[in-house]
PDB file of N, CA and C in Angstrom:
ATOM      1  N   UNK A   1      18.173  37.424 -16.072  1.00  0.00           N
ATOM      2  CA  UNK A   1      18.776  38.729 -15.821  1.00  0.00           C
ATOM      3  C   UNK A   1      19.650  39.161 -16.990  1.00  0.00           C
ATOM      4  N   UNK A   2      20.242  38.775 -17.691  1.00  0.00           N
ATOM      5  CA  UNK A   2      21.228  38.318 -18.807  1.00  0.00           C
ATOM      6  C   UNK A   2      20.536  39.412 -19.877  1.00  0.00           C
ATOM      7  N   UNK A   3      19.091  39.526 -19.853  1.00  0.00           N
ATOM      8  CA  UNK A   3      18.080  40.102 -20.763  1.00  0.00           C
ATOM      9  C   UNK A   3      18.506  41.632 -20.333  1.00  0.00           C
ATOM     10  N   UNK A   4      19.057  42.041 -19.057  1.00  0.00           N
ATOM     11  CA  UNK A   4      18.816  43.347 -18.940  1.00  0.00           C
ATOM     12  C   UNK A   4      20.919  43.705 -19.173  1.00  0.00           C
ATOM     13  N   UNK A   5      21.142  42.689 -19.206  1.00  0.00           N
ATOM     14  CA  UNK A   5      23.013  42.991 -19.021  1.00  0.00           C
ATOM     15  C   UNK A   5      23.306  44.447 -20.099  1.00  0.00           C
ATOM     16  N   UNK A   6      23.176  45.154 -19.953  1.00  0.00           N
ATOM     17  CA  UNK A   6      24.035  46.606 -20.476  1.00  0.00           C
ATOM     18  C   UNK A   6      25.213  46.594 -20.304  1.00  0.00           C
ATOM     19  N   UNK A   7      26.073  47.694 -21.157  1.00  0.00           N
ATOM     20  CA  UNK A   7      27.509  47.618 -21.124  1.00  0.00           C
ATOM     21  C   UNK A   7      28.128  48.148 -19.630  1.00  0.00           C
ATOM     22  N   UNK A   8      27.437  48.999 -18.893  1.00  0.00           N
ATOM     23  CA  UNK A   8      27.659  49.657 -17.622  1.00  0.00           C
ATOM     24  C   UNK A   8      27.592  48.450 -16.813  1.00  0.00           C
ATOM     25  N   UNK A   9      26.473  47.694 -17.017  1.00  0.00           N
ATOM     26  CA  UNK A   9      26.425  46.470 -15.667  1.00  0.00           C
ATOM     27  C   UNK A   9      27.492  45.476 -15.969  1.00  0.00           C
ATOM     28  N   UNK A  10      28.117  45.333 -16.806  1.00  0.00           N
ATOM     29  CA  UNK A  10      28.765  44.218 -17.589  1.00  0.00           C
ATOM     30  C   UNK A  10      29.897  44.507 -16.841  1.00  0.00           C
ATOM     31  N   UNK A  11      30.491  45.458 -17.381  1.00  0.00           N
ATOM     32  CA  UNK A  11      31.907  46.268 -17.365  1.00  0.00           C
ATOM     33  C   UNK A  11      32.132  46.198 -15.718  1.00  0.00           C
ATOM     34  N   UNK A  12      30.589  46.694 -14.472  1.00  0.00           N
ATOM     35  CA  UNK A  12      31.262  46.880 -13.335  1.00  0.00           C
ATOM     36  C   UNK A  12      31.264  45.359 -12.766  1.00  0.00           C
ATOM     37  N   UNK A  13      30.253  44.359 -13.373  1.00  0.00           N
ATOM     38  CA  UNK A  13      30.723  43.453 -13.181  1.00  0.00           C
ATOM     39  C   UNK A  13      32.062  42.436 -12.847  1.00  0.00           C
ATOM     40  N   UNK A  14      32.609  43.186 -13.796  1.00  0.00           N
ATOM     41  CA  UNK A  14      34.072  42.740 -14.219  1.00  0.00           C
ATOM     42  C   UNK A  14      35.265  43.569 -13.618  1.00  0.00           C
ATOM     43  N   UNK A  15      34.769  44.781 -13.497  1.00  0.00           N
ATOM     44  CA  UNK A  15      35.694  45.854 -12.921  1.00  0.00           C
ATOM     45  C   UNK A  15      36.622  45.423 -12.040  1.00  0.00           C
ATOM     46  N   UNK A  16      36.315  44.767 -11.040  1.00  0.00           N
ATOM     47  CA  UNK A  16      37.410  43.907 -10.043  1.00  0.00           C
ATOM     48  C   UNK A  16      37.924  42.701 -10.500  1.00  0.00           C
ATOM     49  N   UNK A  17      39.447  42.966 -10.223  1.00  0.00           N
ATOM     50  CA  UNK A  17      40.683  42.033 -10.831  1.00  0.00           C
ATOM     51  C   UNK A  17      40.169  40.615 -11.058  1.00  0.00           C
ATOM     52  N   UNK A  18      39.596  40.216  -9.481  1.00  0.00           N
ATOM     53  CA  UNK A  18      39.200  38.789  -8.996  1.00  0.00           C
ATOM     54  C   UNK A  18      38.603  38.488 -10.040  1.00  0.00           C
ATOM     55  N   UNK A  19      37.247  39.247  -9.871  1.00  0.00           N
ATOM     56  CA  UNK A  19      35.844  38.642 -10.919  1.00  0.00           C
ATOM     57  C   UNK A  19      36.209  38.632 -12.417  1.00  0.00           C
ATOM     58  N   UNK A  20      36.999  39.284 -12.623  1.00  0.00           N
ATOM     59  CA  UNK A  20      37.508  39.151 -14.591  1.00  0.00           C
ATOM     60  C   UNK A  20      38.067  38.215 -14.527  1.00  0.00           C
ATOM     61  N   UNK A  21      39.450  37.898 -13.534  1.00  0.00           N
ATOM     62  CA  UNK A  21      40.127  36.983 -13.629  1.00  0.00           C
ATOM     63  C   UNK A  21      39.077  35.340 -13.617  1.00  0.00           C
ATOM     64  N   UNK A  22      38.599  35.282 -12.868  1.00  0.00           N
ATOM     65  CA  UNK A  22      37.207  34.475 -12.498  1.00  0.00           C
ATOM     66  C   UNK A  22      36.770  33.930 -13.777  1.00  0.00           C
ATOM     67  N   UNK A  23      36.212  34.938 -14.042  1.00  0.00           N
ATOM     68  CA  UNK A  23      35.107  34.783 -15.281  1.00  0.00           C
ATOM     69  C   UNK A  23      36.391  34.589 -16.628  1.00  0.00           C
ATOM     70  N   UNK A  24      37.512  34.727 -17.038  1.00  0.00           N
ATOM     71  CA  UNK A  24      37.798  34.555 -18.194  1.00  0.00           C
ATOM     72  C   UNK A  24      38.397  33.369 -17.423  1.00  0.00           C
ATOM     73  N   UNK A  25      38.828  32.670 -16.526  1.00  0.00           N
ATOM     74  CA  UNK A  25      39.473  30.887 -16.404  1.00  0.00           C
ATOM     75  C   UNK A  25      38.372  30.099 -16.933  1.00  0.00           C
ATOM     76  N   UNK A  26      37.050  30.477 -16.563  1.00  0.00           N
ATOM     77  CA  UNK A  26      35.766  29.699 -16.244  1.00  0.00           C
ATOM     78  C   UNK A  26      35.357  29.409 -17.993  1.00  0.00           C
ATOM     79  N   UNK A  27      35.565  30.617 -18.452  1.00  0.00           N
ATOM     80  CA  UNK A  27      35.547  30.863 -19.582  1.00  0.00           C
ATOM     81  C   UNK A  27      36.754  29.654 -20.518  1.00  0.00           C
ATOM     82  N   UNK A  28      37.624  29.892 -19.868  1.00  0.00           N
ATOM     83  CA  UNK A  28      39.069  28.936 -20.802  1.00  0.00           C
ATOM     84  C   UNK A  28      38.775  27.642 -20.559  1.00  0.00           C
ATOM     85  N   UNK A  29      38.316  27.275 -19.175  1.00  0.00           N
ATOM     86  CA  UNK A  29      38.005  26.068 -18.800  1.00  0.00           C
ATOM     87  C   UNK A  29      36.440  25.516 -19.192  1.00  0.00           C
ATOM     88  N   UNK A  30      35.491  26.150 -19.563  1.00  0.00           N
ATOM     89  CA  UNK A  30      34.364  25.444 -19.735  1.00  0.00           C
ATOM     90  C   UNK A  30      33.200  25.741 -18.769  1.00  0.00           C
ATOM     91  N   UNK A  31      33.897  24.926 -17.458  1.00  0.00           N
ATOM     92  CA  UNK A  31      33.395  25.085 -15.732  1.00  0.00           C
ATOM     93  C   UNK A  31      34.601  24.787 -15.075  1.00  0.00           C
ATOM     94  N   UNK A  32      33.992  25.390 -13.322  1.00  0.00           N
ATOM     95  CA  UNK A  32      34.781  25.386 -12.769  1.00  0.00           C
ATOM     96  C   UNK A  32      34.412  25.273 -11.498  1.00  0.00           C
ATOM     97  N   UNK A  33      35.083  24.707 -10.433  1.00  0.00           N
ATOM     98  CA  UNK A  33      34.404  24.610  -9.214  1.00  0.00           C
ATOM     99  C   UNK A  33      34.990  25.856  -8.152  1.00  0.00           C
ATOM    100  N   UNK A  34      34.534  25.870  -7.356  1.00  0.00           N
ATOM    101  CA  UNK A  34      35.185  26.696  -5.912  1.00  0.00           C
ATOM    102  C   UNK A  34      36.491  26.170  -6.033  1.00  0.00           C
ATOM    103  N   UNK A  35      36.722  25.125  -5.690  1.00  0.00           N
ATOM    104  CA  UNK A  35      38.092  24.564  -5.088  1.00  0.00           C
ATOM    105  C   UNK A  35      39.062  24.569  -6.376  1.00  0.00           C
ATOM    106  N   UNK A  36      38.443  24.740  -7.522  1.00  0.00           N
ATOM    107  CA  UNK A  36      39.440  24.633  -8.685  1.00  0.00           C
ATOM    108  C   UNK A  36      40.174  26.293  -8.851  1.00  0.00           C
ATOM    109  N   UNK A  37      38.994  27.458  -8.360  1.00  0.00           N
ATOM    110  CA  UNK A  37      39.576  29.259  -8.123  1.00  0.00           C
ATOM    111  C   UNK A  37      40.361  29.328  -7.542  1.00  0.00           C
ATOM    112  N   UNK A  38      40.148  28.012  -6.148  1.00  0.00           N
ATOM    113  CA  UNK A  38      40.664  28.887  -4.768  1.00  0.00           C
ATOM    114  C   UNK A  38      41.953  28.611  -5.044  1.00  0.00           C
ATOM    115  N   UNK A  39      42.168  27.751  -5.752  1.00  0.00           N
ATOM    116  CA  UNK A  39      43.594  27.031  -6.140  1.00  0.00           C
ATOM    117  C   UNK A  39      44.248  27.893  -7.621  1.00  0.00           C
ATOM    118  N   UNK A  40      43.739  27.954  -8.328  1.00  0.00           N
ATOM    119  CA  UNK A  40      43.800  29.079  -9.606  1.00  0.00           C
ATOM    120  C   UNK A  40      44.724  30.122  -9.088  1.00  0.00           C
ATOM    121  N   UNK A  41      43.545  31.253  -8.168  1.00  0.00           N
ATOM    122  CA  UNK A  41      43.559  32.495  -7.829  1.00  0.00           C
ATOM    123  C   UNK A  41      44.491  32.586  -6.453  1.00  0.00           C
ATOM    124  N   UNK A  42      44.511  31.533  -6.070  1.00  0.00           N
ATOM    125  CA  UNK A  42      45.632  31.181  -4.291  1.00  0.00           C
ATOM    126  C   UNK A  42      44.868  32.699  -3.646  1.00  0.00           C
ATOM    127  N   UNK A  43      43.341  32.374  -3.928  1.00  0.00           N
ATOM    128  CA  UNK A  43      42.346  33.027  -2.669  1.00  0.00           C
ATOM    129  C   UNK A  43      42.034  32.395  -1.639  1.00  0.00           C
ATOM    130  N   UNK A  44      41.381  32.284  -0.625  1.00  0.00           N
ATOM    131  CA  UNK A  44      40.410  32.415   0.113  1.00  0.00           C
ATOM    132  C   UNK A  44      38.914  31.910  -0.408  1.00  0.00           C
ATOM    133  N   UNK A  45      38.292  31.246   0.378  1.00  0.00           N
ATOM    134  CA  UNK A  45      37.424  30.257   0.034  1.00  0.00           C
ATOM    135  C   UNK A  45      35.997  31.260   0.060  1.00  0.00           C
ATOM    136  N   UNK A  46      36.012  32.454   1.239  1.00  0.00           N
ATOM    137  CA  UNK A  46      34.788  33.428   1.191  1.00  0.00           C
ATOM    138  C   UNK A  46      34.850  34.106   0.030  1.00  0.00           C
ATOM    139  N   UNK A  47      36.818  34.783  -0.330  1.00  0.00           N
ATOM    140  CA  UNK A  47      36.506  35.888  -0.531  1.00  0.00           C
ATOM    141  C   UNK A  47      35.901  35.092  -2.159  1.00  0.00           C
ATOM    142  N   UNK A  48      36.106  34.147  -2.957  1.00  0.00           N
ATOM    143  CA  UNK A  48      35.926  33.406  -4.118  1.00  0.00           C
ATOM    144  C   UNK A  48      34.424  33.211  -4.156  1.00  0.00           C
ATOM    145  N   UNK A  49      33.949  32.702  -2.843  1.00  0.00           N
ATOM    146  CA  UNK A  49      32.185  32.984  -3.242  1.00  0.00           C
ATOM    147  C   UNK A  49      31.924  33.752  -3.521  1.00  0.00           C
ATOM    148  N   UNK A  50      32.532  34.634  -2.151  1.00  0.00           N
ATOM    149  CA  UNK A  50      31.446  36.134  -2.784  1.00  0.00           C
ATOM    150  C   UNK A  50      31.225  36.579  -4.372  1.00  0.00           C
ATOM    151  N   UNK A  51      32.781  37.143  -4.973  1.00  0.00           N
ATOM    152  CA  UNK A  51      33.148  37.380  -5.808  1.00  0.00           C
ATOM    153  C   UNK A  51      31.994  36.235  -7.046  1.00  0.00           C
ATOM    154  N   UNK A  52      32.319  34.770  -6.991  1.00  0.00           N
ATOM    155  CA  UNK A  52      31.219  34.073  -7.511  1.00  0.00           C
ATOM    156  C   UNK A  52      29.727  34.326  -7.816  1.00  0.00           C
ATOM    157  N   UNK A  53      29.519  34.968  -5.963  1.00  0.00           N
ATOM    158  CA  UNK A  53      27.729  35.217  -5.965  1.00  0.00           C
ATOM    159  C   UNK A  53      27.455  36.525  -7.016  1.00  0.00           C
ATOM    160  N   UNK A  54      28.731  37.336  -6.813  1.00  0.00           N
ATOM    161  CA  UNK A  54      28.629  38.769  -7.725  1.00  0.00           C
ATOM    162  C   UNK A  54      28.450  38.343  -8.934  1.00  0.00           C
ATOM    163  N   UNK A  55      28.970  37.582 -10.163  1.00  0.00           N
ATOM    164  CA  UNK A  55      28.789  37.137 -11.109  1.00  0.00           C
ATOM    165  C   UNK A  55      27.645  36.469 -11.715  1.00  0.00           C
ATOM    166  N   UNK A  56      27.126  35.524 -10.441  1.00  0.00           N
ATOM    167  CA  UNK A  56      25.766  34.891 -10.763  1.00  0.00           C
ATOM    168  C   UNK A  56      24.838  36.172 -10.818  1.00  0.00           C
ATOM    169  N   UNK A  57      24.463  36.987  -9.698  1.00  0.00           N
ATOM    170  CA  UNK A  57      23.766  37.953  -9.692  1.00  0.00           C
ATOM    171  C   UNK A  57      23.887  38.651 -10.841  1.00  0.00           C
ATOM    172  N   UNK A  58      24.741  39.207 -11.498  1.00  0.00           N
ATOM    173  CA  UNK A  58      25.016  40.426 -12.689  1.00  0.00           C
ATOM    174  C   UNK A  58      24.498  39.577 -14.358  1.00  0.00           C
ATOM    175  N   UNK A  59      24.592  38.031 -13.761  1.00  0.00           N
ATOM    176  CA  UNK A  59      24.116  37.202 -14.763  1.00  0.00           C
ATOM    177  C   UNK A  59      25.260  36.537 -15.776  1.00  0.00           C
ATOM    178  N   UNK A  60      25.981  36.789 -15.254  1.00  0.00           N
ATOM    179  CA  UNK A  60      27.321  36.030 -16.104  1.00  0.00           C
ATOM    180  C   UNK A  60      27.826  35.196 -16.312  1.00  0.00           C
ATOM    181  N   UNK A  61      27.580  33.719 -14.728  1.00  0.00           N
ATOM    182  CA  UNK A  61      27.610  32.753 -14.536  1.00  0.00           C
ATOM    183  C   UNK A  61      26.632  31.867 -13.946  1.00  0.00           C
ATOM    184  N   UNK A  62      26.425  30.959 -14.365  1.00  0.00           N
ATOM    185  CA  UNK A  62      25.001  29.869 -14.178  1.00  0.00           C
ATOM    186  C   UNK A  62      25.863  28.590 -12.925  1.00  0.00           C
ATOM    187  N   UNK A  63      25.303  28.147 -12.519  1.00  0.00           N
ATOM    188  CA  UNK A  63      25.643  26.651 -11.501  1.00  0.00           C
ATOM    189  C   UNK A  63      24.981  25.532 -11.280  1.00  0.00           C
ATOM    190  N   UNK A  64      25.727  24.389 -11.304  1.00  0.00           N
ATOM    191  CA  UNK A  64      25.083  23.402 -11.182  1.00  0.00           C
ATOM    192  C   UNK A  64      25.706  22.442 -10.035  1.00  0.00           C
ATOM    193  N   UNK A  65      25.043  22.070  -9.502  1.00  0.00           N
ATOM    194  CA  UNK A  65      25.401  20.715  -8.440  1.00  0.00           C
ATOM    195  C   UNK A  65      25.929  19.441  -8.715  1.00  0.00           C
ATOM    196  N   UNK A  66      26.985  19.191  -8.843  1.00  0.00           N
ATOM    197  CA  UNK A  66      27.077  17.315  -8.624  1.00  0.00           C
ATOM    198  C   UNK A  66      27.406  17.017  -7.336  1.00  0.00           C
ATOM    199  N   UNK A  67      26.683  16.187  -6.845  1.00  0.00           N
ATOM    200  CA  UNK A  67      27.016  15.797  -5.361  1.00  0.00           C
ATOM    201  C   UNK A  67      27.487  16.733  -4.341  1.00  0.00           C
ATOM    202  N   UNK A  68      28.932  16.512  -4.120  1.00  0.00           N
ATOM    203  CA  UNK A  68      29.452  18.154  -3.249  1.00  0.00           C
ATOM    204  C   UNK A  68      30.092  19.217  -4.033  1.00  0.00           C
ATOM    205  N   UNK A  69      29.968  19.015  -5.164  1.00  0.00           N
ATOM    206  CA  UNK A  69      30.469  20.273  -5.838  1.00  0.00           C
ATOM    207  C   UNK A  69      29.746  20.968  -6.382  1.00  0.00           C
ATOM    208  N   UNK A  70      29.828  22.224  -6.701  1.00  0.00           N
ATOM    209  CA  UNK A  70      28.993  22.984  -7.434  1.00  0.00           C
ATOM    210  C   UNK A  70      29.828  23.769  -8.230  1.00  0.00           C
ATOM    211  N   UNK A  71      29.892  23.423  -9.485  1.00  0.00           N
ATOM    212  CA  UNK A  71      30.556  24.108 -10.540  1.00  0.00           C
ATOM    213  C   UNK A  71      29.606  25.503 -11.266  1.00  0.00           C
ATOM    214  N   UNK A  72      30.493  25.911 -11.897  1.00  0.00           N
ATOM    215  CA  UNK A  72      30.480  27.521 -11.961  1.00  0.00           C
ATOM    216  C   UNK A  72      30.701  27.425 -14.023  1.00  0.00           C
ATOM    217  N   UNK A  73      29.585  28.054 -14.786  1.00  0.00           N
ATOM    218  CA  UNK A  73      29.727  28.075 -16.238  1.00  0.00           C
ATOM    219  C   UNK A  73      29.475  29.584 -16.670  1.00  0.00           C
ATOM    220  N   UNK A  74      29.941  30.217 -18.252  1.00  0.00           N
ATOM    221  CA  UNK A  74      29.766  31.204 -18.165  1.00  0.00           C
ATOM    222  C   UNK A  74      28.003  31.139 -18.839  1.00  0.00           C
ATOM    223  N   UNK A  75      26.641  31.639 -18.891  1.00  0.00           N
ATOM    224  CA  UNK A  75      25.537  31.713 -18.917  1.00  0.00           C
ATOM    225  C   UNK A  75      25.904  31.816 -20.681  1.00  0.00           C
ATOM    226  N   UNK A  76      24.640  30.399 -21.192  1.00  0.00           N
ATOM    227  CA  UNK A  76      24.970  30.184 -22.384  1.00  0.00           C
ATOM    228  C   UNK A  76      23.522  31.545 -22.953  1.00  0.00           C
ATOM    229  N   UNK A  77      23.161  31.790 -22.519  1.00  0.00           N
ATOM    230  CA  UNK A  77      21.982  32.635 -22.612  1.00  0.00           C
ATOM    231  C   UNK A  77      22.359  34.125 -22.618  1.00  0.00           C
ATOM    232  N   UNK A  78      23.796  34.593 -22.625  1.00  0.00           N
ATOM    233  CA  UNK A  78      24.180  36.011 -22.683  1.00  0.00           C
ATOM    234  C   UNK A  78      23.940  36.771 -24.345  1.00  0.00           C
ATOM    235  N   UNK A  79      24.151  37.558 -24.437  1.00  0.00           N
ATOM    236  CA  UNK A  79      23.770  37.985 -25.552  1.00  0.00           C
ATOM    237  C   UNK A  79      24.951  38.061 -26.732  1.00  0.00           C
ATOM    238  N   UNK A  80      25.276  38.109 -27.595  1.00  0.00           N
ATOM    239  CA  UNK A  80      26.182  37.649 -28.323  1.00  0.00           C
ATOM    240  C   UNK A  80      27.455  38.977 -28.246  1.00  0.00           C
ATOM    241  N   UNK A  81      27.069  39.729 -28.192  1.00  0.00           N
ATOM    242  CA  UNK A  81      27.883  40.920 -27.961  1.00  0.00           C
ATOM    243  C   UNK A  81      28.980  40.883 -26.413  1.00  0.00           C
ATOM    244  N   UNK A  82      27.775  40.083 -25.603  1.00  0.00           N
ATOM    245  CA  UNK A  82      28.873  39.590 -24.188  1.00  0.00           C
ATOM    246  C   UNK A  82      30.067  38.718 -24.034  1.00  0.00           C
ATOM    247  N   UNK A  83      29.449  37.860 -25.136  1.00  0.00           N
ATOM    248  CA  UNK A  83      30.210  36.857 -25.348  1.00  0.00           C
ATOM    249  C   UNK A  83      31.682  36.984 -26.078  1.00  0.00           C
ATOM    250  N   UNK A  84      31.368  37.667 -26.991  1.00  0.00           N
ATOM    251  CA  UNK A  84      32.365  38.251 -28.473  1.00  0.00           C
ATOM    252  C   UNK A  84      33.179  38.846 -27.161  1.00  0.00           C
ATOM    253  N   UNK A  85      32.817  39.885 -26.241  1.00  0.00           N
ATOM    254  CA  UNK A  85      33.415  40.624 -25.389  1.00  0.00           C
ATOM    255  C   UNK A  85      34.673  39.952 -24.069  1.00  0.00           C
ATOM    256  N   UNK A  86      33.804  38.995 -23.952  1.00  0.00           N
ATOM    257  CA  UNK A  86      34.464  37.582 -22.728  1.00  0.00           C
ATOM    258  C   UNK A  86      35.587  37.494 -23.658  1.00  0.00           C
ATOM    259  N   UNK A  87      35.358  36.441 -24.889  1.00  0.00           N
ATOM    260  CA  UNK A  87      36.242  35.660 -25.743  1.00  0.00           C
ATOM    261  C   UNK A  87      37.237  36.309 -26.138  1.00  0.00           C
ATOM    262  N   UNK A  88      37.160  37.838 -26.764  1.00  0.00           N
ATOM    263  CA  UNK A  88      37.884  38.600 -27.182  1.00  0.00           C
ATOM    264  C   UNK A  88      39.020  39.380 -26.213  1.00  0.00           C
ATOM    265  N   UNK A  89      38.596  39.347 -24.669  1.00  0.00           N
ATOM    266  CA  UNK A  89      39.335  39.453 -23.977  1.00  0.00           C
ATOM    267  C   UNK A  89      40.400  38.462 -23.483  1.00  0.00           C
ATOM    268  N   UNK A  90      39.729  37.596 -23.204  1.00  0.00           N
ATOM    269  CA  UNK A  90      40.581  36.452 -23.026  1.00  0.00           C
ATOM    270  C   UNK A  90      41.685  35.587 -24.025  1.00  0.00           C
ATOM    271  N   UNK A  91      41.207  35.931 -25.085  1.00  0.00           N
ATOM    272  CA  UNK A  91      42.744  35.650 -26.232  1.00  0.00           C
ATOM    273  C   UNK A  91      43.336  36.523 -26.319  1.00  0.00           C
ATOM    274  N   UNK A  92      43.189  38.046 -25.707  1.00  0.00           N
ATOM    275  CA  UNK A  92      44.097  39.028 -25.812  1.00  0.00           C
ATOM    276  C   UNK A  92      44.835  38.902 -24.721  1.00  0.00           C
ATOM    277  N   UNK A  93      43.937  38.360 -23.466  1.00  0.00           N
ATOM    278  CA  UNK A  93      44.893  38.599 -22.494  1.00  0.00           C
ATOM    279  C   UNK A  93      45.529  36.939 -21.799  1.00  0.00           C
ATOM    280  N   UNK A  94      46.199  36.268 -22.464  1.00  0.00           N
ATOM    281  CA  UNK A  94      46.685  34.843 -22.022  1.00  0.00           C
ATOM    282  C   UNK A  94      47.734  35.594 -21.234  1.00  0.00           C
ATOM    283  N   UNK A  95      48.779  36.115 -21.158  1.00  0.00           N
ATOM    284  CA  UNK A  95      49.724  36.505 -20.502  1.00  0.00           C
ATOM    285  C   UNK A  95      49.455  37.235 -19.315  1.00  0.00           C
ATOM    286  N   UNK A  96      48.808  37.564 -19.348  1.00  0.00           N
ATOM    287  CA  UNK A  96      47.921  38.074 -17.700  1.00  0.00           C
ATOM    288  C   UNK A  96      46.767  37.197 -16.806  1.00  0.00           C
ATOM    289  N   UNK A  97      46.541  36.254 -17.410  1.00  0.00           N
ATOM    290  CA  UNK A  97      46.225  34.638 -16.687  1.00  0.00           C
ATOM    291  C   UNK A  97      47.214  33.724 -16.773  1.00  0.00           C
ATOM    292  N   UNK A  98      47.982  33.759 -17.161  1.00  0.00           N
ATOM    293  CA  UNK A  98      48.908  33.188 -16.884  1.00  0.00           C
ATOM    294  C   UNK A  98      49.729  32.204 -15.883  1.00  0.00           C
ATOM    295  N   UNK A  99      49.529  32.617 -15.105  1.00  0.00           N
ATOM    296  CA  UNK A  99      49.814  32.537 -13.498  1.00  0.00           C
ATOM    297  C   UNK A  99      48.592  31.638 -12.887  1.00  0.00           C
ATOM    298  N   UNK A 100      47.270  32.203 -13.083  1.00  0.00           N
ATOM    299  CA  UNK A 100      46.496  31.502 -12.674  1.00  0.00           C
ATOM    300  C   UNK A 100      46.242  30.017 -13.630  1.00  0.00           C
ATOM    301  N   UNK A 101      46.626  30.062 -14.818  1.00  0.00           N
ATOM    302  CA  UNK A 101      46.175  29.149 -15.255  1.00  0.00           C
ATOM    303  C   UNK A 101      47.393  27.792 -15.290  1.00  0.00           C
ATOM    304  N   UNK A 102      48.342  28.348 -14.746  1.00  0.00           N
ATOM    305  CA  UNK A 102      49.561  27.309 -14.585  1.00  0.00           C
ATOM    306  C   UNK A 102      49.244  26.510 -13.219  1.00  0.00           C
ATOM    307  N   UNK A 103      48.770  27.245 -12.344  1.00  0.00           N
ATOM    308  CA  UNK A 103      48.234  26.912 -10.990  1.00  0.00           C
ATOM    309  C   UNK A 103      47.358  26.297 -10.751  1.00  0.00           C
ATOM    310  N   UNK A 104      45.823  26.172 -12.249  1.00  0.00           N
ATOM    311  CA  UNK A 104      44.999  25.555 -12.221  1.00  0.00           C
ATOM    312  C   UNK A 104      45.464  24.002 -12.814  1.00  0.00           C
ATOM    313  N   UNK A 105      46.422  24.266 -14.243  1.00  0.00           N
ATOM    314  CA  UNK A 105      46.556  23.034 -14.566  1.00  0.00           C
ATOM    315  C   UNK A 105      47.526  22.271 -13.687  1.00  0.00           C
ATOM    316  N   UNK A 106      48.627  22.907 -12.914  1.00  0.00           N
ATOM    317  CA  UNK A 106      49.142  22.136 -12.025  1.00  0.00           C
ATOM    318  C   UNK A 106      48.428  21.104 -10.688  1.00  0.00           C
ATOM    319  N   UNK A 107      47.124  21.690 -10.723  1.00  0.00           N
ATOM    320  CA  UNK A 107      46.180  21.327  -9.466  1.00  0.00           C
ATOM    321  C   UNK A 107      46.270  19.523  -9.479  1.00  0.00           C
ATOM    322  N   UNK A 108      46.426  19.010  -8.227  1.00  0.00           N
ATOM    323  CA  UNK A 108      46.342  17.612  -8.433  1.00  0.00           C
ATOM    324  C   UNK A 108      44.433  17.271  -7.884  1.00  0.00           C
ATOM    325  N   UNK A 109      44.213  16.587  -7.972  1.00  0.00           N
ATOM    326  CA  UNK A 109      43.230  15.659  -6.866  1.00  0.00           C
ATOM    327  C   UNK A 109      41.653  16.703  -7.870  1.00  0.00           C
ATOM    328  N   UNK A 110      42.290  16.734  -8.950  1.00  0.00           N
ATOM    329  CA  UNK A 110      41.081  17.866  -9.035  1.00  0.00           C
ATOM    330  C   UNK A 110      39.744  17.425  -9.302  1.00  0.00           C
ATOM    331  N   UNK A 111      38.356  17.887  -9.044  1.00  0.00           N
ATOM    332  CA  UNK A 111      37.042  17.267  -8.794  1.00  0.00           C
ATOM    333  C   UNK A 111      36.556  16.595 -10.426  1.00  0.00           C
ATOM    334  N   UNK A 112      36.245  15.287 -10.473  1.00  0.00           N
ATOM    335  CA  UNK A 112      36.046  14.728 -11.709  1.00  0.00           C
ATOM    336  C   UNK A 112      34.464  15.123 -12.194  1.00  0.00           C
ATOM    337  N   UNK A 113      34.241  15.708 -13.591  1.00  0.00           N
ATOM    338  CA  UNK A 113      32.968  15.927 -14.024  1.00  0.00           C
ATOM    339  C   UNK A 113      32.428  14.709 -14.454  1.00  0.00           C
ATOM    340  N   UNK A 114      30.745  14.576 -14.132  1.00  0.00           N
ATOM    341  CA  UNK A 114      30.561  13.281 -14.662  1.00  0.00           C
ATOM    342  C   UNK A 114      29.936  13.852 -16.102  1.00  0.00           C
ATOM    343  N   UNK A 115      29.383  14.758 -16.581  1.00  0.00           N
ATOM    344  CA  UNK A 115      29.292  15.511 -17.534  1.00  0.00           C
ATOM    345  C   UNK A 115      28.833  16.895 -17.409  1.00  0.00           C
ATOM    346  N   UNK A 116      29.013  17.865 -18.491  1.00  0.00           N
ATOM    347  CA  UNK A 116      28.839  19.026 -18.445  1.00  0.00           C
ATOM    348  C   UNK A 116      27.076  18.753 -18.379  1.00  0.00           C
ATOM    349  N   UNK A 117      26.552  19.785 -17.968  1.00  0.00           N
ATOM    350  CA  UNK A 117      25.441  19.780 -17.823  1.00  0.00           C
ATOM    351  C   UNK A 117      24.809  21.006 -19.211  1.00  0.00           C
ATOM    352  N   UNK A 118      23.387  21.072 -20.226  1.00  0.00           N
ATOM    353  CA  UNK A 118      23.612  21.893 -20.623  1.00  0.00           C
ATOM    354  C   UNK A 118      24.158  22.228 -22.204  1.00  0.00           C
TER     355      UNK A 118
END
């Protein structure tokens, strides 16, 4: 899907707080699981899928399974212009993740990768 990503699909992709916020941790972090957002974002475990499934669908994020987790990456297959776009946002905006990302690294018990997949 990644093949058809335009700047309109991209942008509404992202348009909601959640899903930017989402996508640039996932982004800072590498991967990321459900339980590592819900704790990030101090969401809700639906409303974080959903928001998740929106991202996979628009093509932004790929998933993989280990055992009971299923971690969340940003799609190494985006086009370079998406990417420049992710990255470039996210070093502009550290002070507006902020919050979430103090919350992520504070997380205890957090799910061990046995490797990135990929």
């Amino acid at each position: 899907m990644s093949d058809f990503l335009s700047p309109p699909t991209l942008f509404k992709c992202l348009a909601d707080a959640t899903r930017a916020r989402m996508a640039l941790l996932i982004l800072r972090e590498g991967e990321l699981c459900v339980c590592e957002l819900i704790h990030a974002l101090d969401d809700s475990q639906p409303k974080i899928s959903r928001h998740l499934a929106q991202l996979r669908s628009c093509g932004l994020l790929l998933d993989r399974r280990q055992g009971q987790w299923i971690y969340y990456r940003i799609n190494p297959a985006l086009p370079a212009w998406v990417t420049q776009v992710l990255d470039t946002t996210l070093q502009a905006n550290q002070p507006w993740l902020q919050n979430d990302a103090l919350r992520l690294d504070a997380m205890g018990n957090r799910p061990q990768r046995a490797s990135t997949c990929c």
